[in-house]
N, C-alpha and C. Protein backbone atom coordinates (compact mmCIF):
# COMPACT_ATOMS: atom_id res chain seq x y z
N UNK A 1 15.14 -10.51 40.16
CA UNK A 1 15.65 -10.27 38.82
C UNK A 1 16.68 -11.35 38.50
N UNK A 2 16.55 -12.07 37.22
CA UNK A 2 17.61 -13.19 36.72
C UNK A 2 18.53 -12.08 35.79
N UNK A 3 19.78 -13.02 35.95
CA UNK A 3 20.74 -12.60 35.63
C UNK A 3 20.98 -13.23 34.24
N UNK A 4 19.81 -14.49 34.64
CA UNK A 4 20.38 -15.73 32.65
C UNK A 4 20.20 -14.58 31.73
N UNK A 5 20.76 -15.02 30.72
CA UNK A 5 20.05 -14.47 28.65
C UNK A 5 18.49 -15.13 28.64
N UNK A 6 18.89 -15.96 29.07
CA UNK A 6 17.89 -16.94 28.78
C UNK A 6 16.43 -16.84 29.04
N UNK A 7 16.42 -16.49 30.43
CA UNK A 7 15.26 -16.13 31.09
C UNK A 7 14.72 -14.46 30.65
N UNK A 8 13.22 -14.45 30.17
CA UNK A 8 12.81 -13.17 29.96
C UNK A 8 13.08 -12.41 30.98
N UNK A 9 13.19 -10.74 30.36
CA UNK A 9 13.17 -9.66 31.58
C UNK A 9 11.83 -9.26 31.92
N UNK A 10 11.62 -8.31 33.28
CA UNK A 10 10.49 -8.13 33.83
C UNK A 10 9.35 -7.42 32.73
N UNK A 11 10.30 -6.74 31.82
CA UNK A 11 9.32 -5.75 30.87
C UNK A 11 8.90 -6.89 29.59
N UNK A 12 9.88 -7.60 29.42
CA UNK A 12 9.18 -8.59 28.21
C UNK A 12 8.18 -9.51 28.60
N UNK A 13 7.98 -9.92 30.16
CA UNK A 13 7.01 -10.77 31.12
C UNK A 13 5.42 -9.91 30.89
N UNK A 14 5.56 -8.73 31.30
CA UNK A 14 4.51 -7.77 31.26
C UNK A 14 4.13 -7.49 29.96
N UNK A 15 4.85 -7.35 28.94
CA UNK A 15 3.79 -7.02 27.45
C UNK A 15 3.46 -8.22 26.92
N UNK A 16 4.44 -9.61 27.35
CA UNK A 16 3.25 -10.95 27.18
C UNK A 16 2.44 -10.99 27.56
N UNK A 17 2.34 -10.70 29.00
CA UNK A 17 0.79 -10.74 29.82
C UNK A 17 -0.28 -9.89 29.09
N UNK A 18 0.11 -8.83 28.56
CA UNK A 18 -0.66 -7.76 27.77
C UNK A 18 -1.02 -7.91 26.61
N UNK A 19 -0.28 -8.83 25.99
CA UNK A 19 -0.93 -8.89 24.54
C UNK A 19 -1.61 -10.22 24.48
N UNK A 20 -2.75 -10.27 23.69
CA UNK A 20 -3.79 -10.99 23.48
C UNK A 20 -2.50 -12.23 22.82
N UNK A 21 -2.84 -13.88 22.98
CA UNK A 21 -2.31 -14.53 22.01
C UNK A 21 -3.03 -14.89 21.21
N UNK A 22 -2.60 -14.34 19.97
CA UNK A 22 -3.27 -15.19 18.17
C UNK A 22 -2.85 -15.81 17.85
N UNK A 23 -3.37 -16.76 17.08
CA UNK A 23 -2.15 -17.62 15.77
C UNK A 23 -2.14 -16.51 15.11
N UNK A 24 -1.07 -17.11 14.52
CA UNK A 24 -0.72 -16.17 12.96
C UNK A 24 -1.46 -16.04 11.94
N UNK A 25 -1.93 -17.43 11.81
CA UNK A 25 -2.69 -17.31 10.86
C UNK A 25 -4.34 -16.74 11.00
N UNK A 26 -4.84 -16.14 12.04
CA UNK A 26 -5.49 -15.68 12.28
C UNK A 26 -5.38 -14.29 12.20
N UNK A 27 -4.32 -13.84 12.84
CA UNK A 27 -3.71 -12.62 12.93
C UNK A 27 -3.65 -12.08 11.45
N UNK A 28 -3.12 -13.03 10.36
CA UNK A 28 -3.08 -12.50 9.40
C UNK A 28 -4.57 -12.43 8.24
N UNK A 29 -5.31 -13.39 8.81
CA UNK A 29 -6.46 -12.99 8.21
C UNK A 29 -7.15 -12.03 8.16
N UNK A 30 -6.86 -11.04 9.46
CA UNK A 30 -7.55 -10.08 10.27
C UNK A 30 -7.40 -8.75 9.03
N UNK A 31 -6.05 -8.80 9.68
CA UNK A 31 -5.10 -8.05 8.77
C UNK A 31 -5.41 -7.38 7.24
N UNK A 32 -5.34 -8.92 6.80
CA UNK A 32 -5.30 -8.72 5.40
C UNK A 32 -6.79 -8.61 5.03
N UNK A 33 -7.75 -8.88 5.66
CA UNK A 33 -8.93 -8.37 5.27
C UNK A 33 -9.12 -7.64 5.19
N UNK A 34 -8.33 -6.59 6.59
CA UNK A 34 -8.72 -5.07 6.69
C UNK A 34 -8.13 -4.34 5.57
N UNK A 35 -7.19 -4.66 5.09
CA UNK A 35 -6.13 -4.20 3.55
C UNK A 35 -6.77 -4.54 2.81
N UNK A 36 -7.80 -5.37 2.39
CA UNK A 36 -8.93 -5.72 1.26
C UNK A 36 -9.43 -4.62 1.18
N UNK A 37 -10.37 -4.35 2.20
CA UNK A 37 -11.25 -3.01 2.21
C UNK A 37 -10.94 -1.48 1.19
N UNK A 38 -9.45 -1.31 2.38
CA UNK A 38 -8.46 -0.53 1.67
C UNK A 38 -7.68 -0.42 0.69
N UNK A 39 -8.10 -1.51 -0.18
CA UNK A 39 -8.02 -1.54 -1.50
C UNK A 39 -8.33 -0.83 -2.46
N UNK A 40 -9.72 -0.45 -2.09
CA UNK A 40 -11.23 -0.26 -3.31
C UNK A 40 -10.95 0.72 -3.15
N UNK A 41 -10.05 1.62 -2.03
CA UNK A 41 -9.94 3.19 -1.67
C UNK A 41 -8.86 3.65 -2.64
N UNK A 42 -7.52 2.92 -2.23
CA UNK A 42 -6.53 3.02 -2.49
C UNK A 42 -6.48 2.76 -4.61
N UNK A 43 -7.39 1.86 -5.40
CA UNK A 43 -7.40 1.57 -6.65
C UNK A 43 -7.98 2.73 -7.03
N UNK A 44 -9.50 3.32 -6.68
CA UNK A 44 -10.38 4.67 -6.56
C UNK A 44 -9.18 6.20 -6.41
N UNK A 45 -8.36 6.06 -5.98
CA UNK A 45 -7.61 7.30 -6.20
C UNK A 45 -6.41 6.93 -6.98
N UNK A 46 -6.11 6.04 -7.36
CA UNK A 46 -4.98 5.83 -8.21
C UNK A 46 -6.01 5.85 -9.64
N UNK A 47 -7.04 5.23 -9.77
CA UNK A 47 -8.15 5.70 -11.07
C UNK A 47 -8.57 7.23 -11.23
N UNK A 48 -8.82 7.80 -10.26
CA UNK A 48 -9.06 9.05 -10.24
C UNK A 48 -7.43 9.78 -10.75
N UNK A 49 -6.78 9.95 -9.82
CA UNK A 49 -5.90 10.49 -10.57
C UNK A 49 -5.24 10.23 -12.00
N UNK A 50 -5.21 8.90 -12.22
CA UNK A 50 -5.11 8.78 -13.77
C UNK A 50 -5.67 9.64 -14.32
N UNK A 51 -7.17 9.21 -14.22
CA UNK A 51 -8.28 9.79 -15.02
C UNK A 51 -7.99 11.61 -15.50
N UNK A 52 -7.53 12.12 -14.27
CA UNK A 52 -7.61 13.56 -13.93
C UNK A 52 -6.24 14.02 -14.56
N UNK A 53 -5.05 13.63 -14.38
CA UNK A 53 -3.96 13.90 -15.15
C UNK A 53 -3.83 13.77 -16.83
N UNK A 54 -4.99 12.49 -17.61
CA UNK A 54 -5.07 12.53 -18.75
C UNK A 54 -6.38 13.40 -19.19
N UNK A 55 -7.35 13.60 -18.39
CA UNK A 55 -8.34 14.47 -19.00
C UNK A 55 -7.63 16.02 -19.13
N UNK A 56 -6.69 16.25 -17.89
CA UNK A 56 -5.90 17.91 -18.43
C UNK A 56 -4.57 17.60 -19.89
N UNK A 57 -4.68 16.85 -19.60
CA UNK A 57 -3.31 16.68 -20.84
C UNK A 57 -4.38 16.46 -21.90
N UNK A 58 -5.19 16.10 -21.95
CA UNK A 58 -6.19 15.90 -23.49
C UNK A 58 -6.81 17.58 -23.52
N UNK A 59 -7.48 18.04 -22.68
CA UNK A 59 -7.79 18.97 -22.82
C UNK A 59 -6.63 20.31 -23.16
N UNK A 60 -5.20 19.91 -22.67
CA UNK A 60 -4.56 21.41 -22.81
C UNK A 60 -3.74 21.09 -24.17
N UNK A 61 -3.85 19.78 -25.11
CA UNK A 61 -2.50 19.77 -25.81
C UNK A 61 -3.98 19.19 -26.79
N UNK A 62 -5.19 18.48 -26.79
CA UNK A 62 -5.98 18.14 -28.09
C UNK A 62 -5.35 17.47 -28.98
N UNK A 63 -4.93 16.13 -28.41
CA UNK A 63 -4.26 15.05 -29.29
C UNK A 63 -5.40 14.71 -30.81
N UNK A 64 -4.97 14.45 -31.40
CA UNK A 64 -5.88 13.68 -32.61
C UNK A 64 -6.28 12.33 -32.25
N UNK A 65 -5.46 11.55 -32.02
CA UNK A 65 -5.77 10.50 -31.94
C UNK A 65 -4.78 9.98 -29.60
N UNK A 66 -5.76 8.96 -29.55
CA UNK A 66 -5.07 8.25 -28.64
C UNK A 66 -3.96 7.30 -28.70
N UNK A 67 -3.00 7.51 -27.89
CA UNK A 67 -1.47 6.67 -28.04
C UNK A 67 -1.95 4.96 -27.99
N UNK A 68 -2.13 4.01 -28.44
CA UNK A 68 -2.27 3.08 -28.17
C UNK A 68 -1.24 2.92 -26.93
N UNK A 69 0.09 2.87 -26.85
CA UNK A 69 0.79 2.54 -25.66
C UNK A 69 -0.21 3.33 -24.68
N UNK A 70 -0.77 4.29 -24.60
CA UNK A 70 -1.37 4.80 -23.15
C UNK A 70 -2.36 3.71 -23.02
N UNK A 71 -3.28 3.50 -23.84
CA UNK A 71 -3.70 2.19 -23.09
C UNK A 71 -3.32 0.57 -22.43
N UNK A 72 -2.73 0.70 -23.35
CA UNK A 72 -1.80 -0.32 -22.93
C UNK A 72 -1.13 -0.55 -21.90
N UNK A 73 -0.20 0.50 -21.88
CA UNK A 73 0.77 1.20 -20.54
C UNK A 73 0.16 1.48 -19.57
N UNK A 74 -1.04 1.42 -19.37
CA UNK A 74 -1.82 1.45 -18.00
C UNK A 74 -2.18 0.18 -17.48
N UNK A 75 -2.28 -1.31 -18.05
CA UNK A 75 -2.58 -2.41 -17.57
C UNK A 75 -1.57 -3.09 -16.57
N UNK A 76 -0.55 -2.87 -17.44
CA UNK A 76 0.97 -3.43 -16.21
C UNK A 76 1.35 -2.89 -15.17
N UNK A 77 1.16 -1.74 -15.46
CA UNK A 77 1.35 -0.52 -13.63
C UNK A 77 0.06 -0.92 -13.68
N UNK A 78 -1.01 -0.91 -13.26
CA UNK A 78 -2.10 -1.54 -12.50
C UNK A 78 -1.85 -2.91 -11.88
N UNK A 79 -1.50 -3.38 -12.33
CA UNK A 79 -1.52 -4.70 -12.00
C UNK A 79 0.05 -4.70 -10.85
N UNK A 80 1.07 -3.61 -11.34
CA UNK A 80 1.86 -3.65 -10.44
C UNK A 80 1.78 -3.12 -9.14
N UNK A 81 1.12 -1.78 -9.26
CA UNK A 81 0.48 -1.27 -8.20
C UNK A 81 0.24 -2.45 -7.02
N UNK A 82 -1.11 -2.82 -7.84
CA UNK A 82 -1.59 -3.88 -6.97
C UNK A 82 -0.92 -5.24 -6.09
N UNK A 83 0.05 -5.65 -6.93
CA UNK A 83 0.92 -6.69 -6.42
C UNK A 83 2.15 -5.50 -5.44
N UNK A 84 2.23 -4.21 -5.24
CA UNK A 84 3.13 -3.40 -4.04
C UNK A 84 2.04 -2.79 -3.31
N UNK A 85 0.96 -3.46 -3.49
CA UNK A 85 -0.17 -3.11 -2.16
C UNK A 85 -0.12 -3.79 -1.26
N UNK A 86 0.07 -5.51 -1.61
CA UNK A 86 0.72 -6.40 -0.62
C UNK A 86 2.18 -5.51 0.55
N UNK A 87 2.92 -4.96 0.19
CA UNK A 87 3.82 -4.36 1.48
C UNK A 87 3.14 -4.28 2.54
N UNK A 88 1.72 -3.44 2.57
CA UNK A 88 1.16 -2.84 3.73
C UNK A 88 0.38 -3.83 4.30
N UNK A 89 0.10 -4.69 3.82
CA UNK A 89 -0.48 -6.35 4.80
C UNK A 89 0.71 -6.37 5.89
N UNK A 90 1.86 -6.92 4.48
CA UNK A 90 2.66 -7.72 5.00
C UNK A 90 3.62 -7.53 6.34
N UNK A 91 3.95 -5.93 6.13
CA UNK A 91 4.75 -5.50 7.40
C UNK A 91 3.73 -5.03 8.29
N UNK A 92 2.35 -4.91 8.17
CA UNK A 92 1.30 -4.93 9.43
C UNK A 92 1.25 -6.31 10.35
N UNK A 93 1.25 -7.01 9.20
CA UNK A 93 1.47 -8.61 10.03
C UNK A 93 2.22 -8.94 10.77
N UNK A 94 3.76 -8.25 9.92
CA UNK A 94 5.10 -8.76 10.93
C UNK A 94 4.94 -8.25 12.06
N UNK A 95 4.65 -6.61 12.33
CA UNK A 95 4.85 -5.90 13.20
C UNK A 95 3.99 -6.64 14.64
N UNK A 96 2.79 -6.94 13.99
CA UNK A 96 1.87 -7.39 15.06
C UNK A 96 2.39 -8.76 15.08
N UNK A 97 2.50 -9.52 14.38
CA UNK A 97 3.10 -10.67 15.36
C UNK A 97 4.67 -10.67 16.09
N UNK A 98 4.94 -9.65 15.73
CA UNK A 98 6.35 -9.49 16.98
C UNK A 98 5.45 -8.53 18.41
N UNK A 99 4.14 -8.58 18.04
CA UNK A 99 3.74 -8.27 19.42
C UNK A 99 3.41 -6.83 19.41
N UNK A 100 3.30 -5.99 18.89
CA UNK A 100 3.10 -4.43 18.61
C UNK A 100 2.11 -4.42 18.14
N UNK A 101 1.07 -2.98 18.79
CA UNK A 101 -0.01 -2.82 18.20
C UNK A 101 0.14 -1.95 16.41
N UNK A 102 -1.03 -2.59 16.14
CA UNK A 102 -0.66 -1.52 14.44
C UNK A 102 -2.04 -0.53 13.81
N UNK A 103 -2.85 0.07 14.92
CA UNK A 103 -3.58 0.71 14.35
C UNK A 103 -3.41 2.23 13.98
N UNK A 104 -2.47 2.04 14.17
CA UNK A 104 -1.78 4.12 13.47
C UNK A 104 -0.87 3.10 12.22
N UNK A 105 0.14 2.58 12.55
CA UNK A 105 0.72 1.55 11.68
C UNK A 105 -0.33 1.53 9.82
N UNK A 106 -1.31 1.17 10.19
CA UNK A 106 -1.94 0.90 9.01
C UNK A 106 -2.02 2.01 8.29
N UNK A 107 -2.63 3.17 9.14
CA UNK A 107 -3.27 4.25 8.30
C UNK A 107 -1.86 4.98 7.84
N UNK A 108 -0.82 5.46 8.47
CA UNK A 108 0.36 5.45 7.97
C UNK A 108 1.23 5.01 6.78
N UNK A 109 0.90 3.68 6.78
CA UNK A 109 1.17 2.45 5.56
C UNK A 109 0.44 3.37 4.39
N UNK A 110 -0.71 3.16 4.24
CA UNK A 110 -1.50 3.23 3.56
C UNK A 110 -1.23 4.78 2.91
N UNK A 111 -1.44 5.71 3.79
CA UNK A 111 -1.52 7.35 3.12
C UNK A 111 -0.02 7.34 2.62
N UNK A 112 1.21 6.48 3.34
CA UNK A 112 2.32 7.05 2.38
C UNK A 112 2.58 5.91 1.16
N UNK A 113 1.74 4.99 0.94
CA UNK A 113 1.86 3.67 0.02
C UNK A 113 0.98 4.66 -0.63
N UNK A 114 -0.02 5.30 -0.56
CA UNK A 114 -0.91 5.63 -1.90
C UNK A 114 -0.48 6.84 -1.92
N UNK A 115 0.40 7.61 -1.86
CA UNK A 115 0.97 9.07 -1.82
C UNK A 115 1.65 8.33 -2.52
N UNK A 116 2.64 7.90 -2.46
CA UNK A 116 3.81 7.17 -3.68
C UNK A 116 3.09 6.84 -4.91
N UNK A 117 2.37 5.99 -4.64
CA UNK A 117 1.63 5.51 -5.84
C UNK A 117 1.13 6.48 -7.08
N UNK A 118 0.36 7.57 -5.96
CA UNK A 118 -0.24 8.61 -7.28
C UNK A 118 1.10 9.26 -8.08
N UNK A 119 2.20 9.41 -7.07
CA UNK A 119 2.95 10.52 -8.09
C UNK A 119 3.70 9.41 -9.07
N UNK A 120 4.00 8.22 -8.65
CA UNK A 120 4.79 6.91 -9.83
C UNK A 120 3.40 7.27 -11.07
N UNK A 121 1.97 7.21 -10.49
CA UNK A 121 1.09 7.08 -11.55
C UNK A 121 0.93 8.02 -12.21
N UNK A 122 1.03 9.59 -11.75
CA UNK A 122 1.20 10.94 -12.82
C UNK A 122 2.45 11.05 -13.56
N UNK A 123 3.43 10.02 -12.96
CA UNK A 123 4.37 10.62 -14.14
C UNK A 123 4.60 9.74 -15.07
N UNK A 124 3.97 8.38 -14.62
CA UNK A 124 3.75 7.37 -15.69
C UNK A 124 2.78 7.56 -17.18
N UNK A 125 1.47 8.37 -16.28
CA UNK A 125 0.67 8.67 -17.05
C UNK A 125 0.95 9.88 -18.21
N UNK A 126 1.90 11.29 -17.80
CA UNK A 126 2.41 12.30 -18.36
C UNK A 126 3.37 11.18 -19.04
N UNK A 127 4.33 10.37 -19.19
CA UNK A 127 5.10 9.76 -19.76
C UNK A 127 4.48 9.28 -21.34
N UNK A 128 3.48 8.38 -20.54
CA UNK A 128 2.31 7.57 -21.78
C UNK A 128 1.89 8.45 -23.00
N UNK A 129 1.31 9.61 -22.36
CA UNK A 129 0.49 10.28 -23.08
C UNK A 129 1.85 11.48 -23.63
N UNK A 130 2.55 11.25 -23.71
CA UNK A 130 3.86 12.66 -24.01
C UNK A 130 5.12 11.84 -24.56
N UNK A 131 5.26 11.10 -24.92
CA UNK A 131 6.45 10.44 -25.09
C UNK A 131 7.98 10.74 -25.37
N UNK A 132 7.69 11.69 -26.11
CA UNK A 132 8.82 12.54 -26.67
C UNK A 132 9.46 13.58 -25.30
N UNK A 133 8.92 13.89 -24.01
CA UNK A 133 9.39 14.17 -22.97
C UNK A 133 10.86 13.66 -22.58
């Protein structure tokens, strides 16, 4: 056993030996592909729930007409959504290139990144369509 700073300890010797070496930039291709996938899931229930929060608010209150801002007001939170979908790449990446596995990591990311998402999107959507709230 060394006594330097300098020199790794026995346990940081052993999970080098253990972990595969990637580039990064490989590592992150991996990654972020697999977050592609989980995209089409993650956009599919943020559409669904839109969908489902304005079809009960049309059905229980029978607007006359549609809010132009509700359409509207749905393009920019989409698009923002999408640009805070990047988080769950990004700290999958870090994590794994400091050497940690991330396959609970992801699914974790993901169910509490799109759990957030729907309720920012129901109350965005109750907002749109209700204004005077």
């Amino acid at each position: 056993m060394s006594l330097s700073p300098y020199q790794p300890s026995e346990d940081q010797t052993h999970v080098e030996e253990t972990l595969p070496h990637v580039p990064l930039d490989q590592l992150a291709r991996r990654i972020f592909l697999a977050w592609e996938r989980l995209r089409i899931v993650y956009n599919s229930v943020l559409a669904i729930t839109v969908l489902c929060v304005g079809t009960i608010y049309y059905l229980q209150y029978r607007p006359t007409a549609l809010p132009l801002t509700g359409i509207l007001g749905v393009i920019i939170p989409c698009i923002g959504a999408n640009l805070c979908f990047f988080a769950g790449p990004i700290v999958e990446t870090y994590v794994a290139w400091l050497g940690n596995r991330t396959e609970t990591l992801r699914l974790i990311l993901m169910l509490l990144g799109t759990g957030l998402s729907m309720l920012i999107a129901i109350v965005w959507t109750i907002l749109l369509l209700n204004p005077q709230l």
